[in-house]
Every structure is written in structure tokens, then in C-alpha cells.
PDB file of N, CA and C in Angstrom:
ATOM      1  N   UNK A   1    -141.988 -11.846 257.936  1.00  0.00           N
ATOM      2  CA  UNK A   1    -143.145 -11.917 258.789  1.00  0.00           C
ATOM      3  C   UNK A   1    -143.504 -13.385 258.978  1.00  0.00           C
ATOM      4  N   UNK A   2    -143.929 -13.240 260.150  1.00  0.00           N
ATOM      5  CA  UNK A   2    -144.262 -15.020 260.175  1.00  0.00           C
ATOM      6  C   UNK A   2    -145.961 -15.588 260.498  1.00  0.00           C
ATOM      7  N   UNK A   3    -145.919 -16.741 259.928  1.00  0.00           N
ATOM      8  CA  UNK A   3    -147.444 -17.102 259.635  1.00  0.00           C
ATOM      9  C   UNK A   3    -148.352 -16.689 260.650  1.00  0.00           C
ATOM     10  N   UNK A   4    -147.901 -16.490 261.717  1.00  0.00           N
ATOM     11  CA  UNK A   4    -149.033 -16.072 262.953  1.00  0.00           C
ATOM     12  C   UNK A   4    -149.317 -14.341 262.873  1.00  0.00           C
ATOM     13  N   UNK A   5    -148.142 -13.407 262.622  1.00  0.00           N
ATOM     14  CA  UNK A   5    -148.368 -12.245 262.470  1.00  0.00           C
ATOM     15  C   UNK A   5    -149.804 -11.841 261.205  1.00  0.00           C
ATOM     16  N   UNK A   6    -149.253 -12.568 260.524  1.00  0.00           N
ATOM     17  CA  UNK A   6    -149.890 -12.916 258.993  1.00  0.00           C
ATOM     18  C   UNK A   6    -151.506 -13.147 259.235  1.00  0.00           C
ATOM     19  N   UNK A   7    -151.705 -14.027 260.010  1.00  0.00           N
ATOM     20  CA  UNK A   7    -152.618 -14.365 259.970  1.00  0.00           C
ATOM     21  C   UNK A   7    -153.987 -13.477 261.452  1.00  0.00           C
ATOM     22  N   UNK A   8    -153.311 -12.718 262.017  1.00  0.00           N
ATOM     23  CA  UNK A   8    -153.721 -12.028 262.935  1.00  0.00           C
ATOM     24  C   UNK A   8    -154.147 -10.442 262.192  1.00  0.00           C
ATOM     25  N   UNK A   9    -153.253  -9.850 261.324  1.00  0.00           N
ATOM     26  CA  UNK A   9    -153.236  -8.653 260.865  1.00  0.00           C
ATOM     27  C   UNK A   9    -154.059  -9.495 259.526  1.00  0.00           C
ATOM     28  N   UNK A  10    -154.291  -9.953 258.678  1.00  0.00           N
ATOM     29  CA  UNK A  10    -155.460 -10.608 257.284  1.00  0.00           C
ATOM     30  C   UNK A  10    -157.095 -10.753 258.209  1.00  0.00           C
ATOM     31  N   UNK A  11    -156.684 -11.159 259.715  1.00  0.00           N
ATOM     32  CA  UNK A  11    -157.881 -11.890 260.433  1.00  0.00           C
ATOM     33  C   UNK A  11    -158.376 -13.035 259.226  1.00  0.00           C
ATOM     34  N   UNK A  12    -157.308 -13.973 258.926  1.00  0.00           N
ATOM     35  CA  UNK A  12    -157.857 -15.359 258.498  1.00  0.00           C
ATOM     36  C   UNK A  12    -157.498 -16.810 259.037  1.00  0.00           C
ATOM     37  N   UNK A  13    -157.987 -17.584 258.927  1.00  0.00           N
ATOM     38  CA  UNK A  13    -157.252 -18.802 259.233  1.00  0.00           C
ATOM     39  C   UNK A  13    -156.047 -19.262 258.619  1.00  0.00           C
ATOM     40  N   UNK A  14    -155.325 -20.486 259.183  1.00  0.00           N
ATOM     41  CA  UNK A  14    -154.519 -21.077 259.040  1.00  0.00           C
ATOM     42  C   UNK A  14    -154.624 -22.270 257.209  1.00  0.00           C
ATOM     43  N   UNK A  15    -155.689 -22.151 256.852  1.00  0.00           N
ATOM     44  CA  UNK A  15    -155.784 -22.751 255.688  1.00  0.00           C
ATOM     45  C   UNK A  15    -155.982 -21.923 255.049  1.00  0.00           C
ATOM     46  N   UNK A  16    -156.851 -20.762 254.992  1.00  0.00           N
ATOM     47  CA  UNK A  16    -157.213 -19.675 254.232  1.00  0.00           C
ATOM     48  C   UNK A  16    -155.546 -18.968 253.827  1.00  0.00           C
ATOM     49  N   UNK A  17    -154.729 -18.695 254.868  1.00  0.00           N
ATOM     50  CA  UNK A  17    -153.777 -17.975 254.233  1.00  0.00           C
ATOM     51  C   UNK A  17    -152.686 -19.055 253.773  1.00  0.00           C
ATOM     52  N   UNK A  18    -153.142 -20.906 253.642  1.00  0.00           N
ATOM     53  CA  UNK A  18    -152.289 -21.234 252.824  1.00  0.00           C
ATOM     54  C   UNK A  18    -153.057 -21.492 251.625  1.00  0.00           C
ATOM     55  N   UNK A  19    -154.236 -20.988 251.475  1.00  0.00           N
ATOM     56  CA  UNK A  19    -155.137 -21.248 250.134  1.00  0.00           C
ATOM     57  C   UNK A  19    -154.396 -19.739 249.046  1.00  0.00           C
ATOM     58  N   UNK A  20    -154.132 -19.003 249.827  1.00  0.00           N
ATOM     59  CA  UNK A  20    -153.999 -17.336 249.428  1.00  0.00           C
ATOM     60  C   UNK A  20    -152.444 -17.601 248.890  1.00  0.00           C
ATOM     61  N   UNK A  21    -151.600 -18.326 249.850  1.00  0.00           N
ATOM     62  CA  UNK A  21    -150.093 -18.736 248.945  1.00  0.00           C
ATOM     63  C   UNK A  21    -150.562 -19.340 247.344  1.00  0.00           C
ATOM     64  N   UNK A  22    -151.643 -20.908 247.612  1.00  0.00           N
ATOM     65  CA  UNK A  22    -151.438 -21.484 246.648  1.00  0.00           C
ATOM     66  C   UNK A  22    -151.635 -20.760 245.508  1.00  0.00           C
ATOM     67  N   UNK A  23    -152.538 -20.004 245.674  1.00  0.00           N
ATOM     68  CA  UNK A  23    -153.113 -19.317 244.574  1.00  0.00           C
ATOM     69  C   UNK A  23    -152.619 -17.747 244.349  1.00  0.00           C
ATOM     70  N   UNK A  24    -151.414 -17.433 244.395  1.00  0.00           N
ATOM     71  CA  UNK A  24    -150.506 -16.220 244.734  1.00  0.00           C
ATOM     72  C   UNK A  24    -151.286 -14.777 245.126  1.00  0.00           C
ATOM     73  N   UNK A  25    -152.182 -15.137 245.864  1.00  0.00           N
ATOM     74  CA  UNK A  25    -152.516 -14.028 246.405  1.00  0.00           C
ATOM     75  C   UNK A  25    -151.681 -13.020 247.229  1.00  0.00           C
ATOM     76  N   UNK A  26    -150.684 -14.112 247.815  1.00  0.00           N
ATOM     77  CA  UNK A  26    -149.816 -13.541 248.688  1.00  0.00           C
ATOM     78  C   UNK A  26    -148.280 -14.330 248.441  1.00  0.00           C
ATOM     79  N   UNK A  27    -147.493 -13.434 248.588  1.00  0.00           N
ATOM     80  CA  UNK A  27    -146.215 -14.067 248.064  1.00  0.00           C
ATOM     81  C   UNK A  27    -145.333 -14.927 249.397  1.00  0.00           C
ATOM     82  N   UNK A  28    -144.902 -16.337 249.005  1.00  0.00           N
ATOM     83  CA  UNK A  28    -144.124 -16.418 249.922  1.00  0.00           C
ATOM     84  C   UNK A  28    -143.104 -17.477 249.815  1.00  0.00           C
ATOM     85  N   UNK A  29    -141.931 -17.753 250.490  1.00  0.00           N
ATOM     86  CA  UNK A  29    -140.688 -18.079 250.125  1.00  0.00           C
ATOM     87  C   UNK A  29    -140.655 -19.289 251.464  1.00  0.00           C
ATOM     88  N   UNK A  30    -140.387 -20.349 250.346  1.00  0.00           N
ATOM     89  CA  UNK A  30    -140.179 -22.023 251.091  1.00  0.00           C
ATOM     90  C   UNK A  30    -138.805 -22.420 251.480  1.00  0.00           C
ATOM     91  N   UNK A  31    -139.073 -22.344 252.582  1.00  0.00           N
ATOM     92  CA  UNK A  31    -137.532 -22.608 253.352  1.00  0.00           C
ATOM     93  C   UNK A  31    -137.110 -23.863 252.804  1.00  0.00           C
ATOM     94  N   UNK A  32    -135.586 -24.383 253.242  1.00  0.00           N
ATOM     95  CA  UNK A  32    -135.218 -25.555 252.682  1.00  0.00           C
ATOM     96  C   UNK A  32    -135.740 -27.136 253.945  1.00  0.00           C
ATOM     97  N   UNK A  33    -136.575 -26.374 255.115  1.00  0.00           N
ATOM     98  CA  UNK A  33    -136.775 -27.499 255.753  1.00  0.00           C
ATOM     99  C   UNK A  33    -138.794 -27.514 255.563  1.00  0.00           C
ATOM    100  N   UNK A  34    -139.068 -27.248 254.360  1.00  0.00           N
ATOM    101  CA  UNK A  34    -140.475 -26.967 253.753  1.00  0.00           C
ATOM    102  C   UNK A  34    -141.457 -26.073 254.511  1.00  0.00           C
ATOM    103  N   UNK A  35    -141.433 -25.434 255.689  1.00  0.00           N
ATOM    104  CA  UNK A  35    -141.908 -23.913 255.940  1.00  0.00           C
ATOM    105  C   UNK A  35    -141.947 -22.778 255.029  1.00  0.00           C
ATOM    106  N   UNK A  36    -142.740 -21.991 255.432  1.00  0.00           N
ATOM    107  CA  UNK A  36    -142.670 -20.414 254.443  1.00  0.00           C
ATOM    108  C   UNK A  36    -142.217 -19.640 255.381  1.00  0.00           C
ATOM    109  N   UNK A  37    -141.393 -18.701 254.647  1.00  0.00           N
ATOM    110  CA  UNK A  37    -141.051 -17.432 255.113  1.00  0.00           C
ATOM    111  C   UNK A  37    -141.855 -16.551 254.736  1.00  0.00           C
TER     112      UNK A  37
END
């Protein structure tokens, strides 16, 4: 799923659902060019 789906279906922002990675609320997998999958 990608960060925009993500963030449309949570209804949060763009920092909120990388606050929710930092803090493993939500799981997610760092590509090798530093994006999440």
C-alpha cells in the first residue's frame, strides 16, 4: 500500500502517519532508495 492510500483510508496527515511508523504503530518496510513500502 502506498503512503497516499494510507493516509486517505487512517484520514491522517503526512507527519502523523510518519509519527505512527516511528513509534510502530504501524508497520513499515524502507526501501533501499530510503522510502517506505
Amino acid at each position: 500500500m502506498k503512503a497516499n492510500q494510507a493516509l486517505k483510508i487512517l484520514r491522517v496527515s503526512k507527519s502523523t502517519l510518519r509519527n505512527y511508523i516511528k513509534s510502530g504503530k504501524i508497520k513499515a518496510t524502507k526501501l533501499p532508495t530510503g522510502r517506505y513500502d
